[in-house]
N, C-alpha and C. Protein backbone atom coordinates (compact mmCIF):
# COMPACT_ATOMS: atom_id res chain seq x y z
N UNK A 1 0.85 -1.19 0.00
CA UNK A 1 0.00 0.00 0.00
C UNK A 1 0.89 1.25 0.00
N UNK A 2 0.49 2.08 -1.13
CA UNK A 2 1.24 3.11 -0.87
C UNK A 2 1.12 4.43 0.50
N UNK A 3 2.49 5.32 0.90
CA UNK A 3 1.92 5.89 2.16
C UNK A 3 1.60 7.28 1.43
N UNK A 4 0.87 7.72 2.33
CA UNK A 4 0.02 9.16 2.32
C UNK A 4 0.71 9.52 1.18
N UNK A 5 1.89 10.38 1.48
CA UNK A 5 2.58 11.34 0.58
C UNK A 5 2.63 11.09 -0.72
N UNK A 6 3.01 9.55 -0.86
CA UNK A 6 2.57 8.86 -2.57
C UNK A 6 1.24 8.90 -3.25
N UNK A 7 -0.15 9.02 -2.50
CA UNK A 7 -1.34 8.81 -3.01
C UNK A 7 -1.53 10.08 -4.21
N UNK A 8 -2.16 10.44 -4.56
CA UNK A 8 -3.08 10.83 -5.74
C UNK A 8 -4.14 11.71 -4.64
N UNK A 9 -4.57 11.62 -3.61
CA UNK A 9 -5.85 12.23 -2.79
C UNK A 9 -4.46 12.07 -1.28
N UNK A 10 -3.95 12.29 -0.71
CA UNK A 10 -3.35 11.90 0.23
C UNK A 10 -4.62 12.27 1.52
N UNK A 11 -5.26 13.49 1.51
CA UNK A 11 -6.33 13.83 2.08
C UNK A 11 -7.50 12.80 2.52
N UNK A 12 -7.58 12.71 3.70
CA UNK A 12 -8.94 11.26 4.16
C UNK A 12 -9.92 12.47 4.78
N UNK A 13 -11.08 12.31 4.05
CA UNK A 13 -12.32 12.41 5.20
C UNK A 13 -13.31 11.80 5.87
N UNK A 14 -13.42 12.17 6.71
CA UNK A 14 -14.47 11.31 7.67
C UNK A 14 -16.12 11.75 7.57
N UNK A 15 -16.95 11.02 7.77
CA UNK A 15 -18.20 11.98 8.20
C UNK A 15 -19.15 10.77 9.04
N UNK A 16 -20.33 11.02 9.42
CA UNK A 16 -20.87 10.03 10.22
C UNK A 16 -22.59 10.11 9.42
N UNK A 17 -23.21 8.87 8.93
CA UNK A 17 -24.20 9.01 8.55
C UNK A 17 -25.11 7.83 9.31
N UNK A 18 -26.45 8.07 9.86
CA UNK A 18 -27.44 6.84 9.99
C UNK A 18 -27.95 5.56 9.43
N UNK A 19 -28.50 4.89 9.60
CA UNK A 19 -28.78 3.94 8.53
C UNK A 19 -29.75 4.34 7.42
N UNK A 20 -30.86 4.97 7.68
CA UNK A 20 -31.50 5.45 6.77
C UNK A 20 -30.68 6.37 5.90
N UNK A 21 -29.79 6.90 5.69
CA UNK A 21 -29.32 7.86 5.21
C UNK A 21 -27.97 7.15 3.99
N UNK A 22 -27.40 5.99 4.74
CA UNK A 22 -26.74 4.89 4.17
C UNK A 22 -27.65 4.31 2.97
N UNK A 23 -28.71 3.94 3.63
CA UNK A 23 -29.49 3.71 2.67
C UNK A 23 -29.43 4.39 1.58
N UNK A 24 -30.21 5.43 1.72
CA UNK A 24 -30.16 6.69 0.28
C UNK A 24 -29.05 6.87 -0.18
N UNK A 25 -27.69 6.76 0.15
CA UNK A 25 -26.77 7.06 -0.65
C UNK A 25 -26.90 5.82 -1.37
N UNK A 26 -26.81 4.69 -1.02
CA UNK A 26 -26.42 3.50 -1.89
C UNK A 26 -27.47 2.88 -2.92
N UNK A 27 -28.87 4.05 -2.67
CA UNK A 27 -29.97 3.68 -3.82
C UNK A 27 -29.23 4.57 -5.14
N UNK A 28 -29.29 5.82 -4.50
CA UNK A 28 -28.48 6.91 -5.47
C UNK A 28 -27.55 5.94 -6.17
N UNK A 29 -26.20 5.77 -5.79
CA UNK A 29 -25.16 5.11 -6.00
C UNK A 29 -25.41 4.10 -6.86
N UNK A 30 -26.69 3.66 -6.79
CA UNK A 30 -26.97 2.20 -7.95
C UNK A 30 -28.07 2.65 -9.18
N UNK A 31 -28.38 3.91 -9.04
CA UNK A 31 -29.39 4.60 -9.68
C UNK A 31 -28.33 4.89 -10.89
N UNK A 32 -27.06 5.60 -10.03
CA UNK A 32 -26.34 6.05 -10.81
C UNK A 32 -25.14 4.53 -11.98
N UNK A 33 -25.59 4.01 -11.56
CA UNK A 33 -24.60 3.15 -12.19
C UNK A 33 -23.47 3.23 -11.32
N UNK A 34 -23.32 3.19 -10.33
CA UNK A 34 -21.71 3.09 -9.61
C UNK A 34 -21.69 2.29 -8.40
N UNK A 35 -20.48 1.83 -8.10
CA UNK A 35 -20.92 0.95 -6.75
C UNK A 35 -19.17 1.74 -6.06
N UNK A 36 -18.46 2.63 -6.56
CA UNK A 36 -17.12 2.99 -5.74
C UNK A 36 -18.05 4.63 -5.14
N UNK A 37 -18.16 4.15 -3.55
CA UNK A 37 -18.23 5.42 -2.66
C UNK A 37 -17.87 6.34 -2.93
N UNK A 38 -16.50 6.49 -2.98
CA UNK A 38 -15.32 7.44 -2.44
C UNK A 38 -15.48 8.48 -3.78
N UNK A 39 -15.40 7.67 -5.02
CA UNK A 39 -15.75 8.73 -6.12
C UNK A 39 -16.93 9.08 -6.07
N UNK A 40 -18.30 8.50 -5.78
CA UNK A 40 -19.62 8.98 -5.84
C UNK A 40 -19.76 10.40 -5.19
N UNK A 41 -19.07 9.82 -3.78
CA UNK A 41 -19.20 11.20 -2.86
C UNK A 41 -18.57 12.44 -2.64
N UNK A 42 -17.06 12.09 -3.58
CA UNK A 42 -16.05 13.31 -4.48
C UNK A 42 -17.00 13.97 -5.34
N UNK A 43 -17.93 12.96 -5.86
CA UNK A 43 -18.28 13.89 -7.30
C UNK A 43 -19.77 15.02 -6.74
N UNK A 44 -20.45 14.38 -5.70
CA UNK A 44 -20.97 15.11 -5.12
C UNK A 44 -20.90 16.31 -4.53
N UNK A 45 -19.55 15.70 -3.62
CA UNK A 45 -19.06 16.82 -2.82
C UNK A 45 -18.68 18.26 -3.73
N UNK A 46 -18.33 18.21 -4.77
CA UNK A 46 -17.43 18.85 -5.45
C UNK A 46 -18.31 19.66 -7.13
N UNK A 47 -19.26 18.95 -6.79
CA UNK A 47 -20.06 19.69 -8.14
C UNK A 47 -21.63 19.52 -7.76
N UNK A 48 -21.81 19.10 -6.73
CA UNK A 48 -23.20 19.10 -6.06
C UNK A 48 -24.20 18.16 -7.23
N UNK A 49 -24.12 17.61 -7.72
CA UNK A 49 -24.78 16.66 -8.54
C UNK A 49 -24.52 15.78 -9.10
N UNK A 50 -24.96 14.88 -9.23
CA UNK A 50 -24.34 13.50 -10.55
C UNK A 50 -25.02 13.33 -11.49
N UNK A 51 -24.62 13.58 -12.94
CA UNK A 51 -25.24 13.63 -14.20
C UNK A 51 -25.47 12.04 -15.13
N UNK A 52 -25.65 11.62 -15.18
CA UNK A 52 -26.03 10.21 -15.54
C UNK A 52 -26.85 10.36 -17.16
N UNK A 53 -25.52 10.18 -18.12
CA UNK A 53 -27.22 10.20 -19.09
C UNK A 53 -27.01 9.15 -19.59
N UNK A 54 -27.95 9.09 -19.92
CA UNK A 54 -28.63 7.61 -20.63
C UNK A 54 -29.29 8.37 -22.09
N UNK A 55 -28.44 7.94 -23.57
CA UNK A 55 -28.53 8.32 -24.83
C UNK A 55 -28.92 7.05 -25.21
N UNK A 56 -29.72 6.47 -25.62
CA UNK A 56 -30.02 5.23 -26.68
C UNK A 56 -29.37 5.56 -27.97
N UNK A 57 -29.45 7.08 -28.06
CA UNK A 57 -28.45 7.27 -30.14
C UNK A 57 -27.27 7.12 -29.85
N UNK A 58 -26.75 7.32 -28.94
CA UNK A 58 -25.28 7.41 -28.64
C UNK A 58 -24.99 5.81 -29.28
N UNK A 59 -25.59 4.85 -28.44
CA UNK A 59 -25.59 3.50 -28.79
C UNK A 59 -25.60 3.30 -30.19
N UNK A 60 -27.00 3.69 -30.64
CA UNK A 60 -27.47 3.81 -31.84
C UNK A 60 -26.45 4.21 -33.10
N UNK A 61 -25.87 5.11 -32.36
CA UNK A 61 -24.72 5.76 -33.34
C UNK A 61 -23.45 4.89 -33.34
N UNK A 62 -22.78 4.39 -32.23
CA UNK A 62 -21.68 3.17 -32.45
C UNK A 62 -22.02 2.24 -33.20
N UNK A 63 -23.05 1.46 -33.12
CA UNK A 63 -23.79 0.47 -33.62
C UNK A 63 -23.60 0.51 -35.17
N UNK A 64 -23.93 1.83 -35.71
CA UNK A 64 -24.35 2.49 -36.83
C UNK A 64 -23.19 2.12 -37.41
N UNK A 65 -21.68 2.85 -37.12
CA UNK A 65 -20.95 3.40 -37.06
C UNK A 65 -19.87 2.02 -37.28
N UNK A 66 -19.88 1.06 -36.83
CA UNK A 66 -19.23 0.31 -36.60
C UNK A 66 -20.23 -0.85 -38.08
N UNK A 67 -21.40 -0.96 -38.55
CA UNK A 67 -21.81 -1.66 -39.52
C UNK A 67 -21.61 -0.66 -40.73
N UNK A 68 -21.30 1.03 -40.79
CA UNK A 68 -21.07 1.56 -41.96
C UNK A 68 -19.49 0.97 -42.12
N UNK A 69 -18.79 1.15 -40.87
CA UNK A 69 -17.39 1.20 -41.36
C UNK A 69 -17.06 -0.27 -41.83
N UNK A 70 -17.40 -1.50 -41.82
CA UNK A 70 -17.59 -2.89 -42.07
C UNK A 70 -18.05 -2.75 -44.09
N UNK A 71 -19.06 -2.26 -44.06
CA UNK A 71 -19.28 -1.79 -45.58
C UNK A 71 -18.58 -1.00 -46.46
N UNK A 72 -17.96 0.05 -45.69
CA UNK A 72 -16.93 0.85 -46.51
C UNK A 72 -15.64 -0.04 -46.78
N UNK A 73 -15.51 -0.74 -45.67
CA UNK A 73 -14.19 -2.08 -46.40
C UNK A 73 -14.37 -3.12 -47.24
N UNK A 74 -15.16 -2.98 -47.08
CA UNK A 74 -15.99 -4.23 -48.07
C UNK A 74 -15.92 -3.25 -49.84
N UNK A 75 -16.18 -2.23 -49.47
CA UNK A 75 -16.12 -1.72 -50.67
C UNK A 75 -15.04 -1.23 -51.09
N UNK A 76 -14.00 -0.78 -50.52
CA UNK A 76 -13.26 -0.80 -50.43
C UNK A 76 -11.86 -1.71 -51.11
N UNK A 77 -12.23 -2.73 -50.50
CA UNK A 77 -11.29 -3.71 -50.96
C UNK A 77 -11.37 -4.48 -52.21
N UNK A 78 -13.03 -4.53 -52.32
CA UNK A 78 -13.25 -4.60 -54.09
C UNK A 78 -12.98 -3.44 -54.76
N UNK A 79 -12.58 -2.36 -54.55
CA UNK A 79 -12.46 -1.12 -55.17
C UNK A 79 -11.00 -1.44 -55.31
N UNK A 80 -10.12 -1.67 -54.22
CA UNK A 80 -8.86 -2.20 -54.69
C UNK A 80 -8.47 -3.51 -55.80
N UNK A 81 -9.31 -3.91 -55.68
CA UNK A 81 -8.93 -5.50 -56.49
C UNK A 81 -9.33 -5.26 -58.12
N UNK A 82 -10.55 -4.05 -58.16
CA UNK A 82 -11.42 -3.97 -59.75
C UNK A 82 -10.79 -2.96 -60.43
N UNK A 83 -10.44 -1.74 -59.47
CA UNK A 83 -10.80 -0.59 -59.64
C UNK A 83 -11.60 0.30 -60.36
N UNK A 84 -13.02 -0.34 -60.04
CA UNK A 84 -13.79 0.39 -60.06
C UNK A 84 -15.25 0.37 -59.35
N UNK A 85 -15.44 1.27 -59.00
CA UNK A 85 -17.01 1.19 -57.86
C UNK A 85 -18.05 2.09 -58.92
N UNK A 86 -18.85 1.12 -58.17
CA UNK A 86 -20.30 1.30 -59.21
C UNK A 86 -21.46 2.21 -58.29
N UNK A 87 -22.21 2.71 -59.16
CA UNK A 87 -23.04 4.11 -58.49
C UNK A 87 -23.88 3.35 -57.19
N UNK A 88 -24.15 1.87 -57.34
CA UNK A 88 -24.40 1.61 -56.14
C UNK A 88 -23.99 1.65 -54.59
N UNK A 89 -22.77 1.27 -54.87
CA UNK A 89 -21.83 1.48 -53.20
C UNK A 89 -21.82 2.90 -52.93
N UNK A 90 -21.78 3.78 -54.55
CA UNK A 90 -21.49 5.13 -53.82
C UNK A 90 -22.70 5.94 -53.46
N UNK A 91 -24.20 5.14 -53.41
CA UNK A 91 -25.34 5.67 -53.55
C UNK A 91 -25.17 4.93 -51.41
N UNK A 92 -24.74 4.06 -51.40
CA UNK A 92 -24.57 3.00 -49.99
C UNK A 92 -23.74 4.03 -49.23
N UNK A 93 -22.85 4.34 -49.63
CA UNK A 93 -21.76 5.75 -48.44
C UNK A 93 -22.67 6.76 -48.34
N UNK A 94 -23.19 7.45 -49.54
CA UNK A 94 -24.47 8.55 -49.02
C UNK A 94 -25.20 8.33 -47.96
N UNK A 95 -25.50 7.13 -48.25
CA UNK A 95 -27.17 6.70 -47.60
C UNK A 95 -26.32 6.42 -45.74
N UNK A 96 -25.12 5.73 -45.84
CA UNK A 96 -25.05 5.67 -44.87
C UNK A 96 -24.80 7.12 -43.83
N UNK A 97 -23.85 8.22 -44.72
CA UNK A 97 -23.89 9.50 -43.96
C UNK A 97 -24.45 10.04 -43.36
N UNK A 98 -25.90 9.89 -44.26
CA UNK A 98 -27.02 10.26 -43.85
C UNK A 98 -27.56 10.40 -42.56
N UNK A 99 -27.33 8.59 -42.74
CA UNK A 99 -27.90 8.15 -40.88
C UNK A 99 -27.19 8.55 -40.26
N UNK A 100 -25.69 8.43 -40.21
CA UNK A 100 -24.74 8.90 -39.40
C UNK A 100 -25.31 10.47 -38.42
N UNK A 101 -25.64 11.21 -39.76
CA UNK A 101 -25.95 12.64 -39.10
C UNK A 101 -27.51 12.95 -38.85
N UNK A 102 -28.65 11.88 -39.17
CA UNK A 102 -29.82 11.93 -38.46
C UNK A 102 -29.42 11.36 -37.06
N UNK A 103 -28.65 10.66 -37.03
CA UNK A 103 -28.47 9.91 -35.18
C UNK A 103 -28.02 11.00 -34.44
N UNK A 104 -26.91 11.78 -34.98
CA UNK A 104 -26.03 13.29 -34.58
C UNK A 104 -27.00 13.99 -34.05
N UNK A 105 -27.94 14.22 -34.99
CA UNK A 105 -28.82 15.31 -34.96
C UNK A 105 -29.91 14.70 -33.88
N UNK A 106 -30.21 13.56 -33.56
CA UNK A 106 -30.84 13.08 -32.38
C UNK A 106 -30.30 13.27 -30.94
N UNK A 107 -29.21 13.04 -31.19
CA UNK A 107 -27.87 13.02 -29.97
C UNK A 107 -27.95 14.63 -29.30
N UNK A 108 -28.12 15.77 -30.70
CA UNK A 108 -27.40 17.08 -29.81
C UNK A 108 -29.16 17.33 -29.83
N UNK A 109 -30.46 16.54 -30.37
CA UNK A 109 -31.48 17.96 -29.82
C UNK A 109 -31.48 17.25 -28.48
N UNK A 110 -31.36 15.92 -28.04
CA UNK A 110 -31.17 15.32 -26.52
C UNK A 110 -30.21 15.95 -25.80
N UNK A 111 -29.04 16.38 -26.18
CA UNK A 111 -28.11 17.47 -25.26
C UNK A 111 -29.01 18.75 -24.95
N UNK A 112 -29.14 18.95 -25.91
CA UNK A 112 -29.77 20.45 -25.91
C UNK A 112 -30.87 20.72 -24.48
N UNK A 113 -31.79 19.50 -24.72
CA UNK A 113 -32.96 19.35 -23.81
C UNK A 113 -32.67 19.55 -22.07
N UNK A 114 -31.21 19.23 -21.99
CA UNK A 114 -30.28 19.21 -20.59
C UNK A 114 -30.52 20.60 -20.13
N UNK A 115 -30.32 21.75 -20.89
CA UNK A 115 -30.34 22.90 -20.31
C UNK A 115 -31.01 23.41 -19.38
């Protein structure tokens, strides 16, 4: 274990809470997706709130993102072997942009809504 002077936080605090009150932190704490105290109650302490979002496009958008980029190699690599791509694949990169920036555009009016 490292000593004090080595830590990253060398600083310990103490505080004293009830059981009911234990309670509520550790519903919070699982509400939030977290099960480490010490950061829960840093992040509290220190910005008075915990922001938790939950984006389904965000998902939506990796998801996306990760089956366009699978198709662009695909096309890709027949584009290397023929050289030449046909108005279809390049009608397939449009179409996929597209979505790319309808998911975007889902993502920031859901930021937006935070204000």
């Amino acid at each position: 274990m490292p000593d004090k002077k080595n830590r990253q936080r060398p600083t310990q605090l103490h505080f004293y809470v009830n059981d009911k009150e234990l309670k509520l932190i550790n519903q919070k704490m699982a509400l939030y997706g977290t099960d480490n105290m010490s950061a829960y109650l840093r992040k509290i302490a220190i910005d008075g709130y915990v922001l938790k979002l939950e984006l389904p496009e965000l998902r939506e958008l990796v998801s996306l993102m990760r089956r366009i980029s699978n198709n662009e190699n695909q096309i890709a690599k027949k584009l290397n072997a023929s050289d030449r791509i046909y108005d279809t694949e390049l009608d397939e990169i449009k179409k996929n942009q597209e979505e790319i920036w309808d998911v975007i555009k889902k993502i920031i009016e859901s930021l937006a809504k935070l204000d």
